[in-house]
N, C-alpha and C. Protein backbone atom coordinates (compact mmCIF):
# COMPACT_ATOMS: atom_id res chain seq x y z
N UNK A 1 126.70 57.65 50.96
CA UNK A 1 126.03 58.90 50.65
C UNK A 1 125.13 59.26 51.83
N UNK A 2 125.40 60.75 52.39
CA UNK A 2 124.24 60.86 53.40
C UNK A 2 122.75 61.21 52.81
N UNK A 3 122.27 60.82 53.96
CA UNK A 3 120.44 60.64 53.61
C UNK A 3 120.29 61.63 54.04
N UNK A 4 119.16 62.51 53.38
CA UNK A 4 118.27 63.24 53.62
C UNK A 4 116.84 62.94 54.72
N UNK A 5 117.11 63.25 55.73
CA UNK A 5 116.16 62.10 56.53
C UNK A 5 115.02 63.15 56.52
N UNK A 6 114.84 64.39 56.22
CA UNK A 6 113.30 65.25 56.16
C UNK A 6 113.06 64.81 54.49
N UNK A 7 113.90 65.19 53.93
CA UNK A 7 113.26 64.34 52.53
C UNK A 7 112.69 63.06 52.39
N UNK A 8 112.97 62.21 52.93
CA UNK A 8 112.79 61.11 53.49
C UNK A 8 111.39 60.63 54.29
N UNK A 9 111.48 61.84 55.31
CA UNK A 9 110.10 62.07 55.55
C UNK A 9 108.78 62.51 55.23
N UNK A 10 109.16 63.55 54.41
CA UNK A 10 108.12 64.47 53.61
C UNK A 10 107.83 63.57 52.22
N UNK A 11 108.48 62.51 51.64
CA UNK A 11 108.46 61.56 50.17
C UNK A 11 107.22 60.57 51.42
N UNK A 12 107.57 60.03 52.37
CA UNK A 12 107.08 58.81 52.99
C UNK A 12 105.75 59.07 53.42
N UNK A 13 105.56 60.62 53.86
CA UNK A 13 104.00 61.49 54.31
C UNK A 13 103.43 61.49 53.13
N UNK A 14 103.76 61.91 52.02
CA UNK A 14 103.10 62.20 51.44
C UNK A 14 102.39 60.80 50.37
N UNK A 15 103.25 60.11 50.15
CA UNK A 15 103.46 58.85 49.14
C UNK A 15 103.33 57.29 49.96
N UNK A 16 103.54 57.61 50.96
CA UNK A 16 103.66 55.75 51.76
C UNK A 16 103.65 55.98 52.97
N UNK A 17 102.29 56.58 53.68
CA UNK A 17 102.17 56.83 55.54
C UNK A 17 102.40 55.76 56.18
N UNK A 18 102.47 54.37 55.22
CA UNK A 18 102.56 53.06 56.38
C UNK A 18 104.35 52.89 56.57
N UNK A 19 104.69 54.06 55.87
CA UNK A 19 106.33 53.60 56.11
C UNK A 19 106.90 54.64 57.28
N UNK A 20 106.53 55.40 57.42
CA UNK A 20 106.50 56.33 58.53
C UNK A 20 106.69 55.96 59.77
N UNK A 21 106.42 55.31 60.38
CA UNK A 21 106.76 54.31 61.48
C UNK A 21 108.45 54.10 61.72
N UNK A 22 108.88 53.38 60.49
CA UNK A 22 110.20 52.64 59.80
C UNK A 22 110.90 53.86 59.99
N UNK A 23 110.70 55.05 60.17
CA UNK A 23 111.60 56.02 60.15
C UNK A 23 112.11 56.37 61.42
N UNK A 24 112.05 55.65 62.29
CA UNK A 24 112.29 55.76 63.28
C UNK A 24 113.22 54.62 64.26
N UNK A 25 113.84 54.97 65.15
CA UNK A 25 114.72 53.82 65.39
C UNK A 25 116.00 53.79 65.19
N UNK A 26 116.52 52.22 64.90
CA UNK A 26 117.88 52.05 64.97
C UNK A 26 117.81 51.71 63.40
N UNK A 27 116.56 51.70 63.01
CA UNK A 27 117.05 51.50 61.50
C UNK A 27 116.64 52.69 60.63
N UNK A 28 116.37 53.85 60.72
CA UNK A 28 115.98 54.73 60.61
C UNK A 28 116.78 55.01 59.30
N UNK A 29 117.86 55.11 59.41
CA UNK A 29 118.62 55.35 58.35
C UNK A 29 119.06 54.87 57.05
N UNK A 30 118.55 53.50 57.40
CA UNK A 30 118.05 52.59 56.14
C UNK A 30 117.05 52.68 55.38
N UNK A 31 116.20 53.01 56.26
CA UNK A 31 115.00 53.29 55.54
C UNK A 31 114.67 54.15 54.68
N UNK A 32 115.55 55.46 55.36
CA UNK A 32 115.16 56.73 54.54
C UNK A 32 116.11 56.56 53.67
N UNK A 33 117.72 55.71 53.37
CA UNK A 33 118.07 55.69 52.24
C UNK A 33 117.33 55.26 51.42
N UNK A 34 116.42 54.05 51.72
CA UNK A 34 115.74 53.67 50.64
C UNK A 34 114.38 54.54 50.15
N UNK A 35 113.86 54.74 51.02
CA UNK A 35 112.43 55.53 50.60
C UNK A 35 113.19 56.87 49.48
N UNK A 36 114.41 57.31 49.73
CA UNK A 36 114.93 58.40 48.86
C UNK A 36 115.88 58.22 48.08
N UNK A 37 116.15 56.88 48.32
CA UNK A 37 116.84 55.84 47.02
C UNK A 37 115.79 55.67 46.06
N UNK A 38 114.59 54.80 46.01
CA UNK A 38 113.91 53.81 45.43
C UNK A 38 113.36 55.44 44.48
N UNK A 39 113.03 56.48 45.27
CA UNK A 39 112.16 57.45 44.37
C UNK A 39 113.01 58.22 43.26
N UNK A 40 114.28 58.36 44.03
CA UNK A 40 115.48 58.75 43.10
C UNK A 40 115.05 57.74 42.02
N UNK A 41 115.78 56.58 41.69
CA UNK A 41 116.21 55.53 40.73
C UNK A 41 115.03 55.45 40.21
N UNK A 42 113.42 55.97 40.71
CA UNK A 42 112.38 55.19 39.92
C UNK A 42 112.30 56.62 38.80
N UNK A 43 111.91 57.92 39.33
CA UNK A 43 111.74 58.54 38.11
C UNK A 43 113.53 59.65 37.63
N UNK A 44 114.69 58.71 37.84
CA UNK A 44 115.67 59.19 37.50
C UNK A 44 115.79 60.48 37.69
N UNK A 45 115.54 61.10 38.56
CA UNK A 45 115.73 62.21 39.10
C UNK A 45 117.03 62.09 40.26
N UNK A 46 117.91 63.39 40.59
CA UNK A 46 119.25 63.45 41.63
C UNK A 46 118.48 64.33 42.73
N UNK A 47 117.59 64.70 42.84
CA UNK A 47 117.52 64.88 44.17
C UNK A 47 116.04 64.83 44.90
N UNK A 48 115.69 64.63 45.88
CA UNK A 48 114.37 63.81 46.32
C UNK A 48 113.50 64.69 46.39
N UNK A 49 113.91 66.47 46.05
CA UNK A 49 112.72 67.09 45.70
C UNK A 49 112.12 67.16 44.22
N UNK A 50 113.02 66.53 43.41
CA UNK A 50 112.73 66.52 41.62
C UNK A 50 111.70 65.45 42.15
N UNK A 51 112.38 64.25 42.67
CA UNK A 51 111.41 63.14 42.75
C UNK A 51 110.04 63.12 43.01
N UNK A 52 109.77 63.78 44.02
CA UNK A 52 108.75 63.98 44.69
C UNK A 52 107.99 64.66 43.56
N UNK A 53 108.22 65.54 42.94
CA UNK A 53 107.54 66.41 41.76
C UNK A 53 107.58 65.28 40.53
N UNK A 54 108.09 64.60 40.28
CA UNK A 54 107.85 63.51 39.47
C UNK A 54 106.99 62.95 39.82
N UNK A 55 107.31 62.14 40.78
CA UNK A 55 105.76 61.19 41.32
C UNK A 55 104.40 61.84 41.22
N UNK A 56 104.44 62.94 42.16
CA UNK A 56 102.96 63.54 41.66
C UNK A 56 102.61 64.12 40.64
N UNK A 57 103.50 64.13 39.58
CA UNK A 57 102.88 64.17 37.98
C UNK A 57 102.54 62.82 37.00
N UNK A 58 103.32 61.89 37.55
CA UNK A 58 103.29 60.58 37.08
C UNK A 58 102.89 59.55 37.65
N UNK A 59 101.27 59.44 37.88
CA UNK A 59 100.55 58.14 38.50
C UNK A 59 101.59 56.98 37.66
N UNK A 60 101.57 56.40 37.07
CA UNK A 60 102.30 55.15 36.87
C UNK A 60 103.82 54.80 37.30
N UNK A 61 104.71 55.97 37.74
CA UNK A 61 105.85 56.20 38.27
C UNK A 61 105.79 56.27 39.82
N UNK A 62 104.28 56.48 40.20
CA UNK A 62 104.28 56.89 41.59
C UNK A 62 103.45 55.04 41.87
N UNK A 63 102.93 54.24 41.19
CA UNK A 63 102.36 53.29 41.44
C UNK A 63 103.77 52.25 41.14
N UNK A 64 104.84 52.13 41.01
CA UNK A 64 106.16 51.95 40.90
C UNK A 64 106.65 51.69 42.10
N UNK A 65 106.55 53.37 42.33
CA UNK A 65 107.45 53.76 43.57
C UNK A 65 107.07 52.77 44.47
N UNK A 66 105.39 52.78 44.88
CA UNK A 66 104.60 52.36 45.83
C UNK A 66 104.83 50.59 45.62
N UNK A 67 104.91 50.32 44.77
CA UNK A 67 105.13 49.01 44.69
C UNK A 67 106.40 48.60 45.25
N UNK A 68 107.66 49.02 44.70
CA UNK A 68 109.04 48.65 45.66
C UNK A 68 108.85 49.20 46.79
N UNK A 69 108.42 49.79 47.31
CA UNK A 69 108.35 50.36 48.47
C UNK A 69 107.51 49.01 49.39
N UNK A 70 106.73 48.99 48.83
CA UNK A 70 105.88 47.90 49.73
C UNK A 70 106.65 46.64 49.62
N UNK A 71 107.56 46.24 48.75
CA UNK A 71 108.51 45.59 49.11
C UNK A 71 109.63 45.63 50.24
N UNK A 72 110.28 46.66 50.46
CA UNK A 72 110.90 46.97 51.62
C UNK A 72 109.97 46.93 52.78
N UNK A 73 108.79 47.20 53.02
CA UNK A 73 108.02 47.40 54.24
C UNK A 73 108.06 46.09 54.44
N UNK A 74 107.80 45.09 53.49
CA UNK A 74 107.46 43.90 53.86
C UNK A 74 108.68 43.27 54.55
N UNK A 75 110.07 43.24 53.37
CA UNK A 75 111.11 43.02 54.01
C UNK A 75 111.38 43.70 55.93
N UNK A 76 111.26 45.25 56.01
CA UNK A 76 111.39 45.47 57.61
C UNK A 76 110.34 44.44 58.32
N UNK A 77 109.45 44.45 57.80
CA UNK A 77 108.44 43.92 58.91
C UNK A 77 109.08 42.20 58.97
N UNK A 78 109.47 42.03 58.15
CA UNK A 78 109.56 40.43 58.32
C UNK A 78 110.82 40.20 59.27
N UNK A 79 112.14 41.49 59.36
CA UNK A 79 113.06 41.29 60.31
C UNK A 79 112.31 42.05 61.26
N UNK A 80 111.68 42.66 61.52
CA UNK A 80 110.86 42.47 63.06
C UNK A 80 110.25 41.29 63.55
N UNK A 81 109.89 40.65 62.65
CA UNK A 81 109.11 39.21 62.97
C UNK A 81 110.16 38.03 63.42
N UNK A 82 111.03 38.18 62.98
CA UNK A 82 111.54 37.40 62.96
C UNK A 82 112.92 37.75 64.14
N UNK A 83 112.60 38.79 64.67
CA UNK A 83 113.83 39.26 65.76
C UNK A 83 112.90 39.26 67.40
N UNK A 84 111.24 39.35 67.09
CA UNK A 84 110.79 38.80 68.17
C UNK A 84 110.48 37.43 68.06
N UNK A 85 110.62 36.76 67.16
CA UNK A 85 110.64 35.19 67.32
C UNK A 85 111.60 34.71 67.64
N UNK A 86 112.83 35.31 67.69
CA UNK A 86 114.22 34.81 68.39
C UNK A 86 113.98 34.83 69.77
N UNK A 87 113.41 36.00 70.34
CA UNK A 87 113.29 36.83 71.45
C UNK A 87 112.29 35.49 72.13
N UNK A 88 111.10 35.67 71.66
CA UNK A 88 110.48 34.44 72.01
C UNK A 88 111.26 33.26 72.52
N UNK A 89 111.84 32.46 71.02
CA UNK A 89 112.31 30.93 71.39
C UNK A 89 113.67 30.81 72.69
N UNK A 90 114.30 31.97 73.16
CA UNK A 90 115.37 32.53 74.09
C UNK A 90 114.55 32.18 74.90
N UNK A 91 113.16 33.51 74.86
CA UNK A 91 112.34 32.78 76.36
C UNK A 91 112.02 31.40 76.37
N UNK A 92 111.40 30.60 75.45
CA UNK A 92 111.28 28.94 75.69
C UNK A 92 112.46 28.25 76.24
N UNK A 93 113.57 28.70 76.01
CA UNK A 93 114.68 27.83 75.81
C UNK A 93 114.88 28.11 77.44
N UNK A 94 114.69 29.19 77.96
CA UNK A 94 115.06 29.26 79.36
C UNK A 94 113.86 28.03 80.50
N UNK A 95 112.88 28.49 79.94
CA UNK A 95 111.36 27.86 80.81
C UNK A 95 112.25 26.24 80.79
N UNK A 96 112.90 26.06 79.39
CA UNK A 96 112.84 24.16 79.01
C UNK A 96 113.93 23.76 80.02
N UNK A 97 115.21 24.76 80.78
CA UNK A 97 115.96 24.24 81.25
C UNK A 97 116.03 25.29 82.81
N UNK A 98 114.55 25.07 83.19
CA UNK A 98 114.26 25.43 84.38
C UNK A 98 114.72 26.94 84.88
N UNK A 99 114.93 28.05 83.85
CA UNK A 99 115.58 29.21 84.40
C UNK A 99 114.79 30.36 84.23
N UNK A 100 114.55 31.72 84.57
CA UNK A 100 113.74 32.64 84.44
C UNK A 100 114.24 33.83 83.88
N UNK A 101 113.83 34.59 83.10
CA UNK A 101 114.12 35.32 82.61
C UNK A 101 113.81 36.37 83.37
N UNK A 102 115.23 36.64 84.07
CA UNK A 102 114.97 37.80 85.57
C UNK A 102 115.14 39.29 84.76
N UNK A 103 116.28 39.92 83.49
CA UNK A 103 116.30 40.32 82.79
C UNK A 103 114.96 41.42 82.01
N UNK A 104 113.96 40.26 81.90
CA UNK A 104 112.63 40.80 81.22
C UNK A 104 111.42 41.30 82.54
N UNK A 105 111.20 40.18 83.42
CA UNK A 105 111.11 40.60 85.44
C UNK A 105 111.23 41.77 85.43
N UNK A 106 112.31 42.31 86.14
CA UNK A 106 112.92 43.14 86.25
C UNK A 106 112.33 44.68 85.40
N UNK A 107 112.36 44.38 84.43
CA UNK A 107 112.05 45.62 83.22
C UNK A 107 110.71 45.92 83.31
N UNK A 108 109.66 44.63 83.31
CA UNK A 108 108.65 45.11 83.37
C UNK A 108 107.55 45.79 84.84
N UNK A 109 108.84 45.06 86.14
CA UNK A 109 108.84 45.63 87.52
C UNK A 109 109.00 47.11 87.38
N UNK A 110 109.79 47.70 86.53
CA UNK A 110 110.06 48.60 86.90
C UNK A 110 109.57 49.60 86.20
N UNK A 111 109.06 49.18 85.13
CA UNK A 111 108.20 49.68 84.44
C UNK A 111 107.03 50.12 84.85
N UNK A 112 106.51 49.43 85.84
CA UNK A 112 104.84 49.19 86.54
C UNK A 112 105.13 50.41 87.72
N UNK A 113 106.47 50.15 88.57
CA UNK A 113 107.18 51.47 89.43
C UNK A 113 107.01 52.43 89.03
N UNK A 114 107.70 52.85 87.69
CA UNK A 114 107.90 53.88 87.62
C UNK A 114 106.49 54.70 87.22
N UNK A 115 105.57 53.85 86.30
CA UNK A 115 103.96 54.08 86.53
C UNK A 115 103.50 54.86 87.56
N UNK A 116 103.52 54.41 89.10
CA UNK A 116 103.26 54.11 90.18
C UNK A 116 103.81 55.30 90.58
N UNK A 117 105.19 55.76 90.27
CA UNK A 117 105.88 56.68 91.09
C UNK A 117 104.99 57.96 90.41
N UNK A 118 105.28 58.25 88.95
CA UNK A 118 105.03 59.12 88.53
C UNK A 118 103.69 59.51 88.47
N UNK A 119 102.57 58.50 89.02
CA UNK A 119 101.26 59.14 89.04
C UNK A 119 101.02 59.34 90.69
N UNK A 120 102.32 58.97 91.65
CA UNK A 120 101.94 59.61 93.40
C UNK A 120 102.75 60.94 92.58
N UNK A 121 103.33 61.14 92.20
CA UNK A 121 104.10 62.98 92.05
C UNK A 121 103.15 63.75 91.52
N UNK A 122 102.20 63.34 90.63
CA UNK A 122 101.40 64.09 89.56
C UNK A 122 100.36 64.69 90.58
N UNK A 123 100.20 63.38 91.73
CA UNK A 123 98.78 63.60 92.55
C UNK A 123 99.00 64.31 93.74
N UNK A 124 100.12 63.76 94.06
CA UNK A 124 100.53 64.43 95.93
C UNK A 124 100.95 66.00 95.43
N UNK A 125 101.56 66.06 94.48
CA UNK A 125 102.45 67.46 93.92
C UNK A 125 101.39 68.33 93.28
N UNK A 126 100.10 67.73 92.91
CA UNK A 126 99.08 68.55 92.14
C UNK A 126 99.60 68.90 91.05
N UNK A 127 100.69 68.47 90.29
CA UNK A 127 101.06 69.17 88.87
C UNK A 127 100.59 69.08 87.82
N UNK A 128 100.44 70.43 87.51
CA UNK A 128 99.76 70.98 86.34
C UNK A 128 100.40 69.93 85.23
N UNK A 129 99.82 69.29 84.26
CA UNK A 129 100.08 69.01 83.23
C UNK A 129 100.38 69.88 82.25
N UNK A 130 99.80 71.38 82.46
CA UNK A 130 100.55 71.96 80.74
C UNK A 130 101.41 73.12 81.52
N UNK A 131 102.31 72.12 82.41
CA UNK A 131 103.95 72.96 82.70
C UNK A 131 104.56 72.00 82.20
N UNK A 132 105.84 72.53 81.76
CA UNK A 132 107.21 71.94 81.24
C UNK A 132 107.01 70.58 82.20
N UNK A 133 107.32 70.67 82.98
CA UNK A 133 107.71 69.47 84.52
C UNK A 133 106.66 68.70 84.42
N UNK A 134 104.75 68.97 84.32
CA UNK A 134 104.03 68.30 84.35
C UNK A 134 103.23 67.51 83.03
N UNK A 135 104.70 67.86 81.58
CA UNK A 135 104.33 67.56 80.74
C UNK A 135 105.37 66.42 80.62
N UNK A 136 106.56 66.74 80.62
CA UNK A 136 107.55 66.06 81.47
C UNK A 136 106.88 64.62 81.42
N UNK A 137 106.70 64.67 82.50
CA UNK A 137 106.34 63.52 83.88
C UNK A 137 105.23 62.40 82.79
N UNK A 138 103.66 63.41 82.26
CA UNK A 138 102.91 62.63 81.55
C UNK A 138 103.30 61.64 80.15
N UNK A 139 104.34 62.72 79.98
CA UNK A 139 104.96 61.89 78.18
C UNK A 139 105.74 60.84 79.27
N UNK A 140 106.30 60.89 80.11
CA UNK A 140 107.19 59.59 80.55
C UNK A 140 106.28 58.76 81.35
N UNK A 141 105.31 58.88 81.60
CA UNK A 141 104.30 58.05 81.94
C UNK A 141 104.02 57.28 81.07
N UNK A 142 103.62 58.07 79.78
CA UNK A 142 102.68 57.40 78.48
C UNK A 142 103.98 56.57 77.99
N UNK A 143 105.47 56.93 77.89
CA UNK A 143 106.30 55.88 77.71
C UNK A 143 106.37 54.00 78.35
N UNK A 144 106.13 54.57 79.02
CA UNK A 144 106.31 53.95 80.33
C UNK A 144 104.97 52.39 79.84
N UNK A 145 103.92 53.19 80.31
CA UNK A 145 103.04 52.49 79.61
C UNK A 145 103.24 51.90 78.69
N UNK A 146 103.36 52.39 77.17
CA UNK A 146 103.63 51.63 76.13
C UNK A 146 104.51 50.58 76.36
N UNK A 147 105.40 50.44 76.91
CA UNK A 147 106.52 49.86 77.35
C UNK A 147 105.85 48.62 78.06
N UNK A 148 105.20 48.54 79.15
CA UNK A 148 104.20 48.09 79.78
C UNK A 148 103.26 47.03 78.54
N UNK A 149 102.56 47.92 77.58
CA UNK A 149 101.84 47.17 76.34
C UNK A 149 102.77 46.75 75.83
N UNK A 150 104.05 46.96 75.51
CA UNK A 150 104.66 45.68 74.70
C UNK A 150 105.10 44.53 75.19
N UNK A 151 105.30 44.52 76.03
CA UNK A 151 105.60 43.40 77.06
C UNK A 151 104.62 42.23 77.30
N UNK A 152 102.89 42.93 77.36
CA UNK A 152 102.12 42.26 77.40
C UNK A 152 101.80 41.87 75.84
N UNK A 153 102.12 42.62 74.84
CA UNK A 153 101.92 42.03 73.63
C UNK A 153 102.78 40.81 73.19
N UNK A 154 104.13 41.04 73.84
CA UNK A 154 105.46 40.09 73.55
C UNK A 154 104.60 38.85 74.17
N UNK A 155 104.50 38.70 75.12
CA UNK A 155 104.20 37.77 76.49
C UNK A 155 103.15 37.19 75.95
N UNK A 156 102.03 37.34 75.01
CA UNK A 156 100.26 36.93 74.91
C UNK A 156 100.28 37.18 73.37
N UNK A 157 101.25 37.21 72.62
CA UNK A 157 100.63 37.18 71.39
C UNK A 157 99.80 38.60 70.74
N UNK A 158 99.70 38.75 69.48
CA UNK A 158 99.44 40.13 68.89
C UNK A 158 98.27 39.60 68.76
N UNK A 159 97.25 41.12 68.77
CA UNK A 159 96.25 40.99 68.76
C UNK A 159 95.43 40.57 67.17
N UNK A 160 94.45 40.60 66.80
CA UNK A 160 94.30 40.09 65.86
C UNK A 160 93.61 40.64 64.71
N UNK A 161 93.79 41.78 64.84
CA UNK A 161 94.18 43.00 63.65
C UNK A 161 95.36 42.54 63.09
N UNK A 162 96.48 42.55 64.06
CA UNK A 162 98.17 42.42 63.50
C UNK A 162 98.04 40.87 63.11
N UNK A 163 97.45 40.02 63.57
CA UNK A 163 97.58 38.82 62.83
C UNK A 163 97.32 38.62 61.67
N UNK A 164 96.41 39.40 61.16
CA UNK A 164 95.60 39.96 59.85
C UNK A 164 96.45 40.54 59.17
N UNK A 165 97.18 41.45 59.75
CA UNK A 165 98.49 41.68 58.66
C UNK A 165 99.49 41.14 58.73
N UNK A 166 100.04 40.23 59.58
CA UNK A 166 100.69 38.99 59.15
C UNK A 166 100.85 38.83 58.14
N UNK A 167 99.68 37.80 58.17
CA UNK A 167 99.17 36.87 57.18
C UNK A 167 99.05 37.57 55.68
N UNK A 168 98.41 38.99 55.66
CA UNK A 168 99.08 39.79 54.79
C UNK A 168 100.00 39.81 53.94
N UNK A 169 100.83 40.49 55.04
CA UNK A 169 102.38 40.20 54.62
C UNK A 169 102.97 39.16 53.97
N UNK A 170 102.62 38.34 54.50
CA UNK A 170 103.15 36.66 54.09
C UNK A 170 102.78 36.37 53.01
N UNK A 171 101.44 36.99 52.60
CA UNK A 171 100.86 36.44 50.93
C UNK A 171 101.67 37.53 50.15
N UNK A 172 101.61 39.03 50.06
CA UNK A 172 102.31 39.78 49.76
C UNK A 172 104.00 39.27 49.43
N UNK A 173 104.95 38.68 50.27
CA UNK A 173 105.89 38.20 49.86
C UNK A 173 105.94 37.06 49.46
N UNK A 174 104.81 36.20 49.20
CA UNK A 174 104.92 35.12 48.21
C UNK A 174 104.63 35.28 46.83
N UNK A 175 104.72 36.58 46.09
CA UNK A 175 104.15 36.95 45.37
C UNK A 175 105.23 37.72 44.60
């Protein structure tokens, strides 16, 4: 069945902002089946705008919703956890038999470049930031960057807010 992925969005804004994130990506489409699955099946409604009008008439249908829902979040988050802990033990496994991960090098070299390049164009070129070209350039900067922060987050461990929701999480699915 195809998903409604603005329904999907507009159920998740309004009802579950921490799932909003999840809508994005390579799993994107899972998600929003479920966020417009779970609201379907909870107040038996066929289409995710009945739903939505259900939930906000029915606190105990909408405290439901929110509950399986926070089940799936937990479930995504735990295959994120568990797809940079692969990612991780790959990197150990290389360090243990003397080899480097030129692959990850490489990415974050060029990452730091392209930093580098795009703030000599911004400066030598004088470009306006609120032109097309000089808006351009800043959103692929700020990519760029982030890209940059995950690397250093991968590399050093999450900071310890996110460890806090870890640990969260972890009591949450023992439960």
């Amino acid at each position: 069945m195809p998903f409604p992925i603005m329904a999907a969005v507009e159920l998740a804004a309004e009802f579950l902002p921490g799932v909003i994130r999840h809508l994005a990506g390579d799993k994107a489409g899972d998600v929003a089946d479920k966020v417009v699955g779970v609201a379907q099946s909870i107040t038996g409604k066929n289409s995710p705008e009945d739903a939505a009008t259900a939930l906000r008439a029915n606190p105990e249908l909408l405290v439901k919703y929110r509950i399986e829902m926070a089940h799936v979040e937990i479930e995504h988050e735990r295959m994120f956890l568990e797809d940079r802990q692969d990612a991780r033990a790959r990197d150990t496994i290389f360090a243990k038999v003397g080899r480097r991960n030129w692959r990850a090098d490489i990415m974050l070299a060029l990452a730091f470049a392209g930093v580098a390049f795009l703030s000599w164009l911004l400066l030598t070129y004088r470009v306006d930031g609120a032109t097309a070209i000089g808006g351009f350039l800043i959103a692929t900067g700020g990519a760029l960057v982030k890209m940059i922060g995950d690397a250093f987050a991968f590399e050093f461990g999450s900071s310890r807010s996110s460890k806090d929701k870890d640990a969260t999480l972890a009591a949450l699915a023992r439960h």
